[in-house]
C-alpha atoms as a PDB file:
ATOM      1  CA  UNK A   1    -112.096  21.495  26.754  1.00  0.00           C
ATOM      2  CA  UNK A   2    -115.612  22.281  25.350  1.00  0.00           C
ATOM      3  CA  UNK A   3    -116.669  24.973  23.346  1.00  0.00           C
ATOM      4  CA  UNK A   4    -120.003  26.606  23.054  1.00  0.00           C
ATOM      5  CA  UNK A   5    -120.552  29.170  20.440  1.00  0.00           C
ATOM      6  CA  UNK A   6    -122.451  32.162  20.176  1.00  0.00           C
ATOM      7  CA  UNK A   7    -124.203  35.027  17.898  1.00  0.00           C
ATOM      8  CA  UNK A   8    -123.319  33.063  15.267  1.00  0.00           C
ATOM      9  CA  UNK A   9    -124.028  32.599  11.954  1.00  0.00           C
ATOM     10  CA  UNK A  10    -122.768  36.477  11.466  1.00  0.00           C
ATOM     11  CA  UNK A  11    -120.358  37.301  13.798  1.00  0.00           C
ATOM     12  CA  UNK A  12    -119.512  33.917  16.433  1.00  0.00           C
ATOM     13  CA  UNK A  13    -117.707  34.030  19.200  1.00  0.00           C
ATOM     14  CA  UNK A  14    -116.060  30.852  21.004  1.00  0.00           C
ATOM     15  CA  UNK A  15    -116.459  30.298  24.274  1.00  0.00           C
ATOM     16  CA  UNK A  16    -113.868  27.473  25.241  1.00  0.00           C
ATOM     17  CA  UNK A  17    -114.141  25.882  28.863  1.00  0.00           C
ATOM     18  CA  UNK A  18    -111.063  24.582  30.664  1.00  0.00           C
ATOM     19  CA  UNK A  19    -111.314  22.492  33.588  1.00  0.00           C
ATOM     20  CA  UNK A  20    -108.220  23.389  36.394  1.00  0.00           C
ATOM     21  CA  UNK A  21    -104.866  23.579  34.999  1.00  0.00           C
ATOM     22  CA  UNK A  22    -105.809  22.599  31.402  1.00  0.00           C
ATOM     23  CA  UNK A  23    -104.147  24.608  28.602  1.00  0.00           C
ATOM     24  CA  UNK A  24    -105.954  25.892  25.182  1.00  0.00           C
ATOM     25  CA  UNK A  25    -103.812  27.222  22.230  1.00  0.00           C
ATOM     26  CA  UNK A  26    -105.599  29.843  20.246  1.00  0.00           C
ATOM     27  CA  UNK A  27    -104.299  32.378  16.874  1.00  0.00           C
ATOM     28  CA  UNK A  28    -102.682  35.418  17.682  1.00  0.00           C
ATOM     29  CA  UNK A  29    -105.492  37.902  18.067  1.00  0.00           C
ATOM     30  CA  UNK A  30    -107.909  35.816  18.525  1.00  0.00           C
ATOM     31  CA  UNK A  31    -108.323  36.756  22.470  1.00  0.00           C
ATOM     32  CA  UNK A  32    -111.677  38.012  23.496  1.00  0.00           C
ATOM     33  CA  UNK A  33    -111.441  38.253  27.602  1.00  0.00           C
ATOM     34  CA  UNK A  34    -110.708  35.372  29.599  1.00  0.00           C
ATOM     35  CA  UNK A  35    -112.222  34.425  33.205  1.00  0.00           C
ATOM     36  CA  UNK A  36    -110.152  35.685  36.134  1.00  0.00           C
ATOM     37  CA  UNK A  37    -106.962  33.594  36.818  1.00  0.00           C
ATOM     38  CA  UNK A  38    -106.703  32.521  34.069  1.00  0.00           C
ATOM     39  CA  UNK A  39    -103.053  32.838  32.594  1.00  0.00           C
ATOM     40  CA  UNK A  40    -102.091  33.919  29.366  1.00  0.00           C
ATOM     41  CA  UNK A  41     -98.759  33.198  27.461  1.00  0.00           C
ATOM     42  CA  UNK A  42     -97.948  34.491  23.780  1.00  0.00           C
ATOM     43  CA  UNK A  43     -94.808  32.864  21.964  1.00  0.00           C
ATOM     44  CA  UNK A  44     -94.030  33.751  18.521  1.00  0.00           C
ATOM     45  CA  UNK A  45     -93.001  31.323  15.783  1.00  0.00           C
ATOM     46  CA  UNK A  46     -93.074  27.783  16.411  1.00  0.00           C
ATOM     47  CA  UNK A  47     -95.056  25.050  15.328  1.00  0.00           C
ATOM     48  CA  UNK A  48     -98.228  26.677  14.484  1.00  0.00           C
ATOM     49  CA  UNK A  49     -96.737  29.265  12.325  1.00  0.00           C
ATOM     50  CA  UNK A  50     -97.996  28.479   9.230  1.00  0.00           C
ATOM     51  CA  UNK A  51    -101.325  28.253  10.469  1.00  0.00           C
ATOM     52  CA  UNK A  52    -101.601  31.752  11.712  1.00  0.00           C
ATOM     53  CA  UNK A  53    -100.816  33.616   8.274  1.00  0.00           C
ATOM     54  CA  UNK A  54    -102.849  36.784   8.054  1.00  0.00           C
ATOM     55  CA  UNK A  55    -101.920  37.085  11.656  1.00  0.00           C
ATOM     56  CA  UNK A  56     -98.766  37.503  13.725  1.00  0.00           C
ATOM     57  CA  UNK A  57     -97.151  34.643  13.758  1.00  0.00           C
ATOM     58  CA  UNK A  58     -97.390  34.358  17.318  1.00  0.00           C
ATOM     59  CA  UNK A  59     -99.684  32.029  19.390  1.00  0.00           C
ATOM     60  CA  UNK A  60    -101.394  32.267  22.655  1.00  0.00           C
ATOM     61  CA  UNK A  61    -101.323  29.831  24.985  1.00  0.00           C
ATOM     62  CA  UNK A  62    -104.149  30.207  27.904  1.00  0.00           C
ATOM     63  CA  UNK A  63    -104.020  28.108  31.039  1.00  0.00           C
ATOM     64  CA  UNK A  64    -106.809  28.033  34.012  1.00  0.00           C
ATOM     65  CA  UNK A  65    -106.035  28.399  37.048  1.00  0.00           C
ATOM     66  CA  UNK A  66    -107.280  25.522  39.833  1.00  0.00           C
ATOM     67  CA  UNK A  67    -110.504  26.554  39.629  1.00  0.00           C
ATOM     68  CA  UNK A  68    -111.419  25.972  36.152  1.00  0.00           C
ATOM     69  CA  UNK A  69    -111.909  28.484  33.618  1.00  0.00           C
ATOM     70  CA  UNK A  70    -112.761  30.156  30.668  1.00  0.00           C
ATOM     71  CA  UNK A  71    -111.465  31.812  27.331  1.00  0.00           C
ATOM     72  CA  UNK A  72    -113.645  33.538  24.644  1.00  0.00           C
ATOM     73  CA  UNK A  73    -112.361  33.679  21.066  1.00  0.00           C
ATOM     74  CA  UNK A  74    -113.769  35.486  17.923  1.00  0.00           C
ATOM     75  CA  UNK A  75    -112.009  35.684  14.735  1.00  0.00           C
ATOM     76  CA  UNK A  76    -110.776  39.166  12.853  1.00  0.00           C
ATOM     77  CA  UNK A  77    -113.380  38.901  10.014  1.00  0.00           C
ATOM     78  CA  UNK A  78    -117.108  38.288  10.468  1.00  0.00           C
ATOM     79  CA  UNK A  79    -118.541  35.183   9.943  1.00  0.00           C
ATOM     80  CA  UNK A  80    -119.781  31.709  11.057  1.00  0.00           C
ATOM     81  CA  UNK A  81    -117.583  29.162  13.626  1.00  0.00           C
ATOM     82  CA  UNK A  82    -117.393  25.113  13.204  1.00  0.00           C
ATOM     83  CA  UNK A  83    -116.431  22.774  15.942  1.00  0.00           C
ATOM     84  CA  UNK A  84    -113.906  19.543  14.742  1.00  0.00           C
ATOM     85  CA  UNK A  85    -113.285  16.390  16.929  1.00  0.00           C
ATOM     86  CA  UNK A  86    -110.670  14.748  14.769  1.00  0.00           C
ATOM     87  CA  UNK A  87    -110.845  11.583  17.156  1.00  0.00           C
ATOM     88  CA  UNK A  88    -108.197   9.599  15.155  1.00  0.00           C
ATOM     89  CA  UNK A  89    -109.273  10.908  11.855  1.00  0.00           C
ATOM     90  CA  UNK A  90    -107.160  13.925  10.125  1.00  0.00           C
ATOM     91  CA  UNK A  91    -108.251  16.609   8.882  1.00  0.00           C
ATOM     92  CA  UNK A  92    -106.739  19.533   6.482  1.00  0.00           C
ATOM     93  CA  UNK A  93    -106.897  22.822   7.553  1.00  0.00           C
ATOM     94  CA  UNK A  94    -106.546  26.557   5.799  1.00  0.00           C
ATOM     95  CA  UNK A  95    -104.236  28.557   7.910  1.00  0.00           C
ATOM     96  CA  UNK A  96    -106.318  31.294   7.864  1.00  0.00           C
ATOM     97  CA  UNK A  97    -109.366  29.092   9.547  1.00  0.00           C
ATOM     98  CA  UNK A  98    -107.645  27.841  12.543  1.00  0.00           C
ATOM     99  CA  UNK A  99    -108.904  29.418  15.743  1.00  0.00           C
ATOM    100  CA  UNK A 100    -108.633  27.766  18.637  1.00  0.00           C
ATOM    101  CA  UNK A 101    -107.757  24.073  20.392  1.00  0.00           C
ATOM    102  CA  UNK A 102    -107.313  21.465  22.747  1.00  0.00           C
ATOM    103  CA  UNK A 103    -104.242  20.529  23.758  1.00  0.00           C
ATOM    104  CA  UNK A 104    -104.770  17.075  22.853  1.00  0.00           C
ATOM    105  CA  UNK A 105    -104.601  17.810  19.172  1.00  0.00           C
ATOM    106  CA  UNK A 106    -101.488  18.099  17.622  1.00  0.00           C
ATOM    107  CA  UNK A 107    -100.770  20.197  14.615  1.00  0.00           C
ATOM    108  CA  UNK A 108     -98.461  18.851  11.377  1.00  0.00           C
ATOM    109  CA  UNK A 109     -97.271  22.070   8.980  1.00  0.00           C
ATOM    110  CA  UNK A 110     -94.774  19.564   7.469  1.00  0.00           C
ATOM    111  CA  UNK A 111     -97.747  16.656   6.665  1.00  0.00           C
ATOM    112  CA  UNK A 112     -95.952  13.795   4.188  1.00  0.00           C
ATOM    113  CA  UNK A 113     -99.405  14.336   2.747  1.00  0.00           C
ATOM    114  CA  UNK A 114     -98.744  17.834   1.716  1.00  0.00           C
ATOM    115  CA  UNK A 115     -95.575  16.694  -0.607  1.00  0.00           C
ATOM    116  CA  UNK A 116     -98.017  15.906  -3.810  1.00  0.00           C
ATOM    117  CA  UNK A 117     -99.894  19.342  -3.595  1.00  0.00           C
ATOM    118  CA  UNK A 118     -96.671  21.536  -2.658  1.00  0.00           C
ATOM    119  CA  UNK A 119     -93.111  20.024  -3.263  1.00  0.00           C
ATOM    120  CA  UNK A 120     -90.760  21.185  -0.988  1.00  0.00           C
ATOM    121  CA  UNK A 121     -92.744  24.735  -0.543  1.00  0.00           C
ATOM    122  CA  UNK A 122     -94.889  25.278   2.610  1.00  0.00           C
ATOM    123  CA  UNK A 123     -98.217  26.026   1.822  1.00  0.00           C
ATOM    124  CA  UNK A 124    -101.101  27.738   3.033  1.00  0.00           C
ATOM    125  CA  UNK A 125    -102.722  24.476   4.920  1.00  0.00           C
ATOM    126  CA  UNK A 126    -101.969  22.641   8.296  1.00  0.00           C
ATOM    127  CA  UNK A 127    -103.040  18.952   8.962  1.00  0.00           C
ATOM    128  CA  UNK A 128    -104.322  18.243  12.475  1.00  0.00           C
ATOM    129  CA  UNK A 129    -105.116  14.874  14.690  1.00  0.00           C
ATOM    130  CA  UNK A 130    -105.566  13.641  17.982  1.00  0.00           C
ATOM    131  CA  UNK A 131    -107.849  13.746  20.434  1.00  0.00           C
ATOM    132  CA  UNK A 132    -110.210  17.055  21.742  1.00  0.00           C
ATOM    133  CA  UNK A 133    -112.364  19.818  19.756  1.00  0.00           C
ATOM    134  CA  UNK A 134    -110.400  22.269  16.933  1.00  0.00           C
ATOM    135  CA  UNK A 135    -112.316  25.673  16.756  1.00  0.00           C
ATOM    136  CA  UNK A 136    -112.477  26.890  12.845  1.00  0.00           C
ATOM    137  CA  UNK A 137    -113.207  30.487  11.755  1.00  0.00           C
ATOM    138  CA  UNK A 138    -115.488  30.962   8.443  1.00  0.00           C
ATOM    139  CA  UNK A 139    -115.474  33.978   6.423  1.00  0.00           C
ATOM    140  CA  UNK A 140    -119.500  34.277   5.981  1.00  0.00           C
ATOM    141  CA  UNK A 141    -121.265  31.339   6.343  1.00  0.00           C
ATOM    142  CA  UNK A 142    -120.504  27.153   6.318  1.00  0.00           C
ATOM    143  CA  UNK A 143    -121.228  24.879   4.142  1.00  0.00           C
ATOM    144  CA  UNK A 144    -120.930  21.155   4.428  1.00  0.00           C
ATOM    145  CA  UNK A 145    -120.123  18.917   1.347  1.00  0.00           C
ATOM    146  CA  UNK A 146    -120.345  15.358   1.699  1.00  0.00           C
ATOM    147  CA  UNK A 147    -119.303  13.845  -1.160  1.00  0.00           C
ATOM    148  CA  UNK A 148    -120.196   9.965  -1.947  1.00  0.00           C
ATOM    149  CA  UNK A 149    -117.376   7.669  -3.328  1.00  0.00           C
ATOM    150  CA  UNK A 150    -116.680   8.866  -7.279  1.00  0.00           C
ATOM    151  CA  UNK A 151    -118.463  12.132  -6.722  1.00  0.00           C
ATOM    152  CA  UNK A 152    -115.731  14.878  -7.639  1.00  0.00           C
ATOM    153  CA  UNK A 153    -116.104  18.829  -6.625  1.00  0.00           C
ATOM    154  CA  UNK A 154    -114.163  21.857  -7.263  1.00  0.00           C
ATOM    155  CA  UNK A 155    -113.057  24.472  -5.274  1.00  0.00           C
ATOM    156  CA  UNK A 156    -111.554  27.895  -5.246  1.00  0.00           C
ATOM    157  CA  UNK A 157    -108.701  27.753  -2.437  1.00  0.00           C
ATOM    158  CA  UNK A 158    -109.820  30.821  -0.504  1.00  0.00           C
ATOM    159  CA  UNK A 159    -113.394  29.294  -0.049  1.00  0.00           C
ATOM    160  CA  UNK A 160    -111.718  26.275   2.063  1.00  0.00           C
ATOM    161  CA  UNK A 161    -112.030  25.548   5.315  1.00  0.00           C
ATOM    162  CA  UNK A 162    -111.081  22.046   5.669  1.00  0.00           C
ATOM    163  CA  UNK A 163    -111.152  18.571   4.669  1.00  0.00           C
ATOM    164  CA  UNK A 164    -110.662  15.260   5.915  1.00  0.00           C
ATOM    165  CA  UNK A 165    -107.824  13.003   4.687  1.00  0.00           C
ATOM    166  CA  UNK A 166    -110.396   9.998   3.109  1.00  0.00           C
ATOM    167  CA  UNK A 167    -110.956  12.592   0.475  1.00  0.00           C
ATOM    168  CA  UNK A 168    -108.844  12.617  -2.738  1.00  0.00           C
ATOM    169  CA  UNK A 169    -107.193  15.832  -3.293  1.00  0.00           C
ATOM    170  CA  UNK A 170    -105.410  17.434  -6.483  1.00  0.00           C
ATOM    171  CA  UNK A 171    -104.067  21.133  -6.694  1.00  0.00           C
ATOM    172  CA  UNK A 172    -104.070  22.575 -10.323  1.00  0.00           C
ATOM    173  CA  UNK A 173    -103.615  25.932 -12.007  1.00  0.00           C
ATOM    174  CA  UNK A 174    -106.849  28.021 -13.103  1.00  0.00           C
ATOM    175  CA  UNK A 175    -105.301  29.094 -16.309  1.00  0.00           C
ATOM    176  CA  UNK A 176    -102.384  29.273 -19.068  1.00  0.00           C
ATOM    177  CA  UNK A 177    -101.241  32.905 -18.056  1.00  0.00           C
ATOM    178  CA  UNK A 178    -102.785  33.284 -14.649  1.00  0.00           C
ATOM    179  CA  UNK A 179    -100.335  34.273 -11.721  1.00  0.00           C
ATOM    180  CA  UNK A 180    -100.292  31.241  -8.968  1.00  0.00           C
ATOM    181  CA  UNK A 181     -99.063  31.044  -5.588  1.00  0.00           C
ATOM    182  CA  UNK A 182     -98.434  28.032  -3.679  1.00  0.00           C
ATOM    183  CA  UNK A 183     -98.804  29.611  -0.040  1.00  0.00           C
ATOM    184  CA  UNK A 184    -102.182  31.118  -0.961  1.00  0.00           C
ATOM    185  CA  UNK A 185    -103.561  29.519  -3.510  1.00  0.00           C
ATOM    186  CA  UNK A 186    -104.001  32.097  -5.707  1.00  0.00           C
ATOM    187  CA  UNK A 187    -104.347  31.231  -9.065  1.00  0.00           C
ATOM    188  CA  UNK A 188    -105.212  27.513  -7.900  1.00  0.00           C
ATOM    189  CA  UNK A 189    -108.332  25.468  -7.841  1.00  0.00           C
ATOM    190  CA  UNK A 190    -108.407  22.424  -5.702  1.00  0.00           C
ATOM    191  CA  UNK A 191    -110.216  18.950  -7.124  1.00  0.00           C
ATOM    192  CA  UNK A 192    -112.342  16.763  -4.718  1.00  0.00           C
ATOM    193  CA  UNK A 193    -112.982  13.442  -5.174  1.00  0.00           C
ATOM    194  CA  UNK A 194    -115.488  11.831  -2.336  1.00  0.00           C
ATOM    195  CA  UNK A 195    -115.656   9.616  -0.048  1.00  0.00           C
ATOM    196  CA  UNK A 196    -115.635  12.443   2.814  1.00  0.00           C
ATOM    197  CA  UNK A 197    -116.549  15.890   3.708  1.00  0.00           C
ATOM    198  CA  UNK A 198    -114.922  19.203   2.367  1.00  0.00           C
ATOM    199  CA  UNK A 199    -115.580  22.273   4.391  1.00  0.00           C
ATOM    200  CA  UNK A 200    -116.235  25.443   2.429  1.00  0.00           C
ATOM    201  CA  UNK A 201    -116.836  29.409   3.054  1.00  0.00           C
ATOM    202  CA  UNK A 202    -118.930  31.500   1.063  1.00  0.00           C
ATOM    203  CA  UNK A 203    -116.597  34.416   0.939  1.00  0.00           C
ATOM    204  CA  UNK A 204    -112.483  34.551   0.672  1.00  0.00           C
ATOM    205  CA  UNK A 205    -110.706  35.836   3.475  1.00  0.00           C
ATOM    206  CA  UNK A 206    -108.084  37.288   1.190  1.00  0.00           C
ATOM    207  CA  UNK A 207    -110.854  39.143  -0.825  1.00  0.00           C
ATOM    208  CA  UNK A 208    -112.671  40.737   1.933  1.00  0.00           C
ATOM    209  CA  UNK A 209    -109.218  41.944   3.657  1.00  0.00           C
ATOM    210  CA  UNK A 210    -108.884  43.768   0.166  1.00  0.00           C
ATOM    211  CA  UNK A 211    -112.515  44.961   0.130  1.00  0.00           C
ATOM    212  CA  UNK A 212    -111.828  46.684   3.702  1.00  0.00           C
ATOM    213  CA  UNK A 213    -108.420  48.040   2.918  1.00  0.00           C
ATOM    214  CA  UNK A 214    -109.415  49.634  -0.529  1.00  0.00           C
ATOM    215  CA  UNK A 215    -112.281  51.226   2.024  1.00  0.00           C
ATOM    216  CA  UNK A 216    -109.751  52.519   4.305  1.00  0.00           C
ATOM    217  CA  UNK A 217    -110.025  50.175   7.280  1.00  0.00           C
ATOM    218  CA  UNK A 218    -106.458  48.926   8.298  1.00  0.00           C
ATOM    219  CA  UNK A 219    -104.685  51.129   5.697  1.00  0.00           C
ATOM    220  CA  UNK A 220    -101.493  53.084   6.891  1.00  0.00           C
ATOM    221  CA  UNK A 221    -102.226  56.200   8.088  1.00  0.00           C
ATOM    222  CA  UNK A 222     -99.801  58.980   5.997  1.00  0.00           C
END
């Protein structure tokens, strides 16, 4: 698969092409248009569950057909895309983020990794590896922190996108008092510590889903 994105930084769009017969799996509602032939397939639950919260928990599975093919993919909120080839090395990824990939890469919601940050509870992050590209959705725009070995950062857990597993990770509360939520992170702040790259958004998906419904958009209708 390879990806080529457009009109981004605002409002990106994926553009993932499939050589004959090879599959992509993408969140459920992610689906722009697809070339012709090219099948499409949406099972709910599974293994990618987790990973689609703020969606259905369904996922779409596109195949092309012998000619080739391809699928475009934009995310529900407007905002930048990032391209990840784990090639061998993992990577942590907010639920909310995942868009899109190969079928080479294979998706862990039950990480041993994850036992220090949530117990026994599922949380709001998936843990991906393999081989092939990983399509990630930003709310607003990217930014790229590369931290150096003893350099520490802190982050509110709606502005992340993703980090690799070289980086040292801690999950504390924000406050004595302050409601907290292990599958969203609310009331959380995560701790950094480098060497490696942490992926962050400039706005929270979570607080511009509440922006839009307190305007009306996506409230029930009475």
């Amino acid at each position: 698969m390879q990806v080529r994105n457009r009109h981004t930084p605002s409002f990106g769009v994926s553009r993932l092409l499939l050589a004959p017969g090879e599959p992509v799996r993408i969140a459920s509602g992610a689906l722009l248009a697809t070339s012709y032939g090219v099948a499409v397939e949406v099972r709910g639950g599974g293994l990618l569950k987790s990973l689609a919260k703020g969606r259905s928990a369904a996922v779409t599975t596109c195949t092309a057909g012998q000619q080739g093919g391809w699928v475009d993919v934009a995310p529900a909120l407007p905002g930048d895309l990032h391209v990840l080839e784990p090639d061998g090395q993992g990577w942590c990824v907010a639920g909310s983020a995942w868009l899109a990939s190969a079928s080479g890469v294979r998706f862990d919601e039950q990480w041993a990794g994850f036992k220090n940050l949530f117990g026994g509870e599922r949380g709001f992050l998936g843990h991906v590896s393999g081989q092939g590209p990983v399509v990630l959705a930003c709310c607003g725009a990217l930014d790229v922190m590369t931290l150096q070995p003893g350099e520490f950062l802190t982050v509110s857990p709606g502005h992340v996108v993703a980090y690799g597993d070289a980086v040292q990770t801690r999950l504390r509360q924000l406050g004595q008092g302050v409601a907290q939520s292990l599958k969203t992170g609310e009331g959380l702040v995560f701790d950094f510590a480098g060497p490696g790259q942490v992926l962050v958004q400039t706005r929270d998906p979570r607080s511009m889903v509440g922006w839009l419904h307190s305007q009306g958009f996506g409230a029930p209708r009475s």
